[in-house]
Protein backbone atom coordinates (compact mmCIF):
# COMPACT_ATOMS: atom_id res chain seq x y z
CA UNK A 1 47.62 63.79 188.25
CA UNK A 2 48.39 64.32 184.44
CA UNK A 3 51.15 65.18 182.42
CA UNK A 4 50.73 67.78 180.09
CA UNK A 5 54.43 68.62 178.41
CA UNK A 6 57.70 67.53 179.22
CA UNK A 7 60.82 69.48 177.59
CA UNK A 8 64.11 67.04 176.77
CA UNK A 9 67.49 67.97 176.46
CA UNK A 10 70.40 66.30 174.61
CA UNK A 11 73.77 67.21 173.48
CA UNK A 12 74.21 71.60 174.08
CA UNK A 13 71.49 72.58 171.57
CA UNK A 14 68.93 69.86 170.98
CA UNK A 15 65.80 69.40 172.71
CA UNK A 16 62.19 68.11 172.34
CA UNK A 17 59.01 69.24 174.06
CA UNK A 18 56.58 66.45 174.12
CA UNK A 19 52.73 67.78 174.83
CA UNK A 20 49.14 66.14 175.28
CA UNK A 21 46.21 68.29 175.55
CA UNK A 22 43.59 66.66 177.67
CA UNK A 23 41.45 63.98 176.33
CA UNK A 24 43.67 64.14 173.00
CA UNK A 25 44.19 61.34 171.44
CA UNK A 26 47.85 62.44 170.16
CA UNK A 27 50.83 63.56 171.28
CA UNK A 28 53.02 66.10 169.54
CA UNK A 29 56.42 65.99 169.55
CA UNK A 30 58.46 69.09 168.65
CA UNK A 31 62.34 68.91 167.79
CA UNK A 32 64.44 71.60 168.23
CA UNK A 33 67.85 71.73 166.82
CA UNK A 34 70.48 74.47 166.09
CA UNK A 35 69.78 73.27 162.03
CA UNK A 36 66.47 71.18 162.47
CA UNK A 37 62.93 72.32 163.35
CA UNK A 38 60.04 69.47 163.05
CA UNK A 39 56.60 68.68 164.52
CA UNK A 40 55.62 65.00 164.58
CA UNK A 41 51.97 63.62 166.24
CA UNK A 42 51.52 59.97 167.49
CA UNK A 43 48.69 58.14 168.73
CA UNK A 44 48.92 58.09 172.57
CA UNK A 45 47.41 54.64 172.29
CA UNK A 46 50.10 52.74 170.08
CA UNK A 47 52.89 51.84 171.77
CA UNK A 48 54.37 51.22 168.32
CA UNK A 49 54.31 54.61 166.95
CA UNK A 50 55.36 55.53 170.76
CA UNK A 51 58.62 53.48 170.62
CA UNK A 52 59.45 55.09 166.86
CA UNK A 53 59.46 58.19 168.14
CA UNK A 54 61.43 57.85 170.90
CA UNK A 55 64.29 56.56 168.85
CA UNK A 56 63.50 59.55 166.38
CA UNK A 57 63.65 61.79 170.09
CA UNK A 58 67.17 59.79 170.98
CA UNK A 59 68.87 59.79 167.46
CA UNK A 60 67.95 63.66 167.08
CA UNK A 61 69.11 64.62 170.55
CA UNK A 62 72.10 62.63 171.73
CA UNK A 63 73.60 61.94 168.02
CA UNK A 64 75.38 58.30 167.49
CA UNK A 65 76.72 58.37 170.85
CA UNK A 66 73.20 57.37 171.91
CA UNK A 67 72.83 54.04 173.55
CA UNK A 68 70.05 51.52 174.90
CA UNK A 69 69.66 52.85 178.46
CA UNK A 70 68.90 56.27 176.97
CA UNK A 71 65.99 55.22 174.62
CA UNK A 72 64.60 53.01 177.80
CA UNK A 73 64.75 56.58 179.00
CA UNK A 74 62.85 58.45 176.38
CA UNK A 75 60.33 55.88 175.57
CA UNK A 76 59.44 55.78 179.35
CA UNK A 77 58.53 59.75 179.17
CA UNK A 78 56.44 59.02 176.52
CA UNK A 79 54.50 56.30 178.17
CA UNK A 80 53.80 58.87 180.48
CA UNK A 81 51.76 61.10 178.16
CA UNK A 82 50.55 57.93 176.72
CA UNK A 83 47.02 56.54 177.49
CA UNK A 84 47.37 54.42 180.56
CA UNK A 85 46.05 51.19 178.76
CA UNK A 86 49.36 50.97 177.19
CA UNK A 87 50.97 51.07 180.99
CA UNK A 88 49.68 48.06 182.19
């Protein structure tokens, strides 16, 4: 099984759609936002670049009210577009 796109929502409003073609070696991030529109790639072997992004994904979506448990929660929907090196 593979992952190909997952769609986020945050507060009413703000959401991300996360995709991975197969074999690519990115994965594009797309944030939508009632005043906001932006397209960011990341290397789906860098775990790095991987965590930025999720707390990129968590500030943009759930504002300062975001906390810890919630970027655990992004970063982990990453990993699962990521390659599967990074998993183990």
């Amino acid at each position: 099984m593979r992952i190909t796109k997952i769609e986020m929502e945050g507060r009413d409003g703000h959401y991300a759609i996360v995709s991975r073609k197969r074999d690519g070696e990115t994965i594009e991030v797309e944030i939508l936002l009632p005043d906001y529109h932006a397209t960011h790639t990341v290397a789906a072997n860098d775990k790095g670049e991987i965590d930025t992004i999720a707390r990129v994904i968590q500030h943009k979506l759930e504002g300062s009210n975001a906390n810890e448990t919630q970027l655990e929660d992004y970063c982990c929907r990453l990993l699962d577009m990521s390659d599967s090196s990074l998993l183990q």
